[in-house]
Protein backbone atom coordinates (compact mmCIF):
# COMPACT_ATOMS: atom_id res chain seq x y z
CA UNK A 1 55.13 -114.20 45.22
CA UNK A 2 55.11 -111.48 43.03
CA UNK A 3 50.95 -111.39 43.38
CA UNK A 4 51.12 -111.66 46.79
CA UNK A 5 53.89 -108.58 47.51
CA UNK A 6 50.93 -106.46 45.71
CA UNK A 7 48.22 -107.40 46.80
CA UNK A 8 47.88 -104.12 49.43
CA UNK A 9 48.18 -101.84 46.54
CA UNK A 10 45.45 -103.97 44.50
CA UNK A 11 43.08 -102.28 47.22
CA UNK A 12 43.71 -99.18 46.26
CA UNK A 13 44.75 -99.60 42.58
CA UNK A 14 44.76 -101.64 39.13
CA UNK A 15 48.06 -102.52 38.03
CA UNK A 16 49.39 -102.78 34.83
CA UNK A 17 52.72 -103.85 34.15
CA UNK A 18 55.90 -103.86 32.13
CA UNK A 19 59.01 -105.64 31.79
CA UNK A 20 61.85 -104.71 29.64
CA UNK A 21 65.26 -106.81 29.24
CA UNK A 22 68.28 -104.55 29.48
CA UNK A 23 71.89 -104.89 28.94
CA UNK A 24 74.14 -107.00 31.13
CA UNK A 25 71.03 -109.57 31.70
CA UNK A 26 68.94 -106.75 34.01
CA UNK A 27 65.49 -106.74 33.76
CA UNK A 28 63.29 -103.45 34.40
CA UNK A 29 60.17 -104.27 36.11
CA UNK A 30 57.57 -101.28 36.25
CA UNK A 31 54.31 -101.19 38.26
CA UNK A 32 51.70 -98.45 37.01
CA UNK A 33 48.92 -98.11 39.33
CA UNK A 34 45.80 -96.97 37.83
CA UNK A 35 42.48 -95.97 39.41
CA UNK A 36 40.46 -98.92 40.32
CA UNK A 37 37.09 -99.19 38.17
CA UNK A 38 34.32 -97.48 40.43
CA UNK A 39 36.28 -95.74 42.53
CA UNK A 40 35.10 -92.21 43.73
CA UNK A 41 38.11 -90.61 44.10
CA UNK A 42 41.20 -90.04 41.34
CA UNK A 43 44.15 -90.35 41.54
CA UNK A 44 47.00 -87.66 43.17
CA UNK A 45 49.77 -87.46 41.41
CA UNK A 46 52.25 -88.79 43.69
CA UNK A 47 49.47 -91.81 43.76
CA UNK A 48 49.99 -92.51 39.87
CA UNK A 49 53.38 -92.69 39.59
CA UNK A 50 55.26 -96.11 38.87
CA UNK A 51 57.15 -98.01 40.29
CA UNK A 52 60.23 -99.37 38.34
CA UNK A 53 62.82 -101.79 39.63
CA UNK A 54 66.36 -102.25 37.35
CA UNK A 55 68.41 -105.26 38.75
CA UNK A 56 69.53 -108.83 37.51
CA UNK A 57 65.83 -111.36 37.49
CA UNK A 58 66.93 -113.43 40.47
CA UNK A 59 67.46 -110.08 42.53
CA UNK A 60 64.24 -109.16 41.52
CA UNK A 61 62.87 -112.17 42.19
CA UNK A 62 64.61 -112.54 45.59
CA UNK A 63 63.43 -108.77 46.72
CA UNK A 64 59.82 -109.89 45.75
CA UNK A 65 60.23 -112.71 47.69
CA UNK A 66 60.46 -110.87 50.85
CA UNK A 67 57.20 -109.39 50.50
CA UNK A 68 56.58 -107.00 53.15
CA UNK A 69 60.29 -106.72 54.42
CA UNK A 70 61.56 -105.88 50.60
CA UNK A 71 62.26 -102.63 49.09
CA UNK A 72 58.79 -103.31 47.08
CA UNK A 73 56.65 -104.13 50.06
CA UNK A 74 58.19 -101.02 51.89
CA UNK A 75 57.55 -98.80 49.22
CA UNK A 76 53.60 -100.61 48.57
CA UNK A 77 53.07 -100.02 52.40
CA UNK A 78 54.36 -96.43 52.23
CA UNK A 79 51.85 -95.34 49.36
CA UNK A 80 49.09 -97.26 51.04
CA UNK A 81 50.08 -94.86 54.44
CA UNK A 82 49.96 -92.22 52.26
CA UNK A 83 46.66 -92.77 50.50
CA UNK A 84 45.03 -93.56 53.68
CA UNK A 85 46.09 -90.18 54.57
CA UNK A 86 45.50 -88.58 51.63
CA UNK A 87 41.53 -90.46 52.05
CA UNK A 88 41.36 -88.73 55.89
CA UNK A 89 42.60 -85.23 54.53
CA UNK A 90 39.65 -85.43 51.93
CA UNK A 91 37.41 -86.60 54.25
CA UNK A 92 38.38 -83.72 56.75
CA UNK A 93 38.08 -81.23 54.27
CA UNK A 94 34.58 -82.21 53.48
CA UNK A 95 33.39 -81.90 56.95
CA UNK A 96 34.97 -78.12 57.51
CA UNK A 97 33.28 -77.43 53.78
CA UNK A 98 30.07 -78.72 55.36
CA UNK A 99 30.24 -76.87 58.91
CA UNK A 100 31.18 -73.32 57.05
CA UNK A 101 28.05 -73.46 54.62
CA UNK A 102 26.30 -74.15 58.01
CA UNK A 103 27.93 -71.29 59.92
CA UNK A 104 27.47 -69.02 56.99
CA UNK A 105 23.64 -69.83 56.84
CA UNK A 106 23.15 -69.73 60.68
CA UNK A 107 25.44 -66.29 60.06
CA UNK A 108 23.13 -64.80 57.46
CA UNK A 109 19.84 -65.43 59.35
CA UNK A 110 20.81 -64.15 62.23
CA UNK A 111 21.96 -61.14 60.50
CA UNK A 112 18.39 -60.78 58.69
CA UNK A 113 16.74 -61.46 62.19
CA UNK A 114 18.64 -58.64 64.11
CA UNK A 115 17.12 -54.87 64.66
CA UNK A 116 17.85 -52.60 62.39
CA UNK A 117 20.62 -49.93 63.20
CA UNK A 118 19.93 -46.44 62.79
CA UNK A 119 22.20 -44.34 61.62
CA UNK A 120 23.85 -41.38 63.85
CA UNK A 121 23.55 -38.40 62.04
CA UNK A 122 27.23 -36.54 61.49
CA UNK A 123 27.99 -32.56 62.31
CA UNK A 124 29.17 -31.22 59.25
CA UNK A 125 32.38 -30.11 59.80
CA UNK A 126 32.01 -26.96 57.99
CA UNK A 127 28.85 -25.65 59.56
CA UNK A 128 29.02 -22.90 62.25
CA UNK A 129 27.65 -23.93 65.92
CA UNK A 130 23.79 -23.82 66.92
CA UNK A 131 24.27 -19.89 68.60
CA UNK A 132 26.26 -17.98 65.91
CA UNK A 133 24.55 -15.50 64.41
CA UNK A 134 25.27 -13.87 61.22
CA UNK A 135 26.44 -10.29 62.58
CA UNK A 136 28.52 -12.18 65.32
CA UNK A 137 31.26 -14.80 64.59
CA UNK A 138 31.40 -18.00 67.10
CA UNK A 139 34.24 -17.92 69.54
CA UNK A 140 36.31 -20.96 69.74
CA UNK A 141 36.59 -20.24 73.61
């Protein structure tokens, strides 16, 4: 059962794990996903993390055996929801990434293909006007 209550994340993942005996017969069971061999993306971080389950071995062996309605199969099908997302965010990214480096070359060769602007020539503002002359000041009327 315990194969079968993984097998979503084995899509997505290799699994190691690890199981410890504790005191008071409890038995720690922890799940580290891993990135599977030859896949193109790594891991986030909240991907990597593992999974570790504390209780008595029949609890833990009665939770696995719910598979999809345990604590474990909730938890596998919430980190598959969120690597699917995680998957469409990348993928949506990639797209915009693409469409800006083509709006920035359609940008920049449309700016090369445009007239050139000539510039207005600016008054100094300390000059006199056009009809002073040098024996008569210019009125500001």
């Amino acid at each position: 059962m315990l194969i079968t209550s993984l097998l979503p994340l084995l899509t997505h993942y290799s699994l190691s794990f690890d199981l410890v005996a504790g005191p008071d017969e409890t038995v720690t069971l922890t799940i580290l996903p891993r990135k599977v061999a030859g896949a193109t993306h790594n891991l986030e971080t909240g991907e990597a993390r593992p999974i570790s389950i504390t209780a008595s071995a029949a609890e833990i062996d009665a939770e696995l055996g719910r598979g999809a309605d345990g604590a474990l199969g909730q938890l596998i099908a919430s980190r598959k929801t969120l690597a699917d997302q995680i998957a469409e965010q990348r993928q949506a990214a990639e797209v915009a990434r693409t469409a800006a480096a083509e709006a920035a070359k359609t940008n920049t060769a449309a700016a090369k293909q445009a007239a050139p602007v000539t510039p207005v020539k600016a008054s100094a503002a300390n000059s006199p006007p056009a009809d002073a002359t040098a024996e008569e000041p210019a009125s500001l009327w």
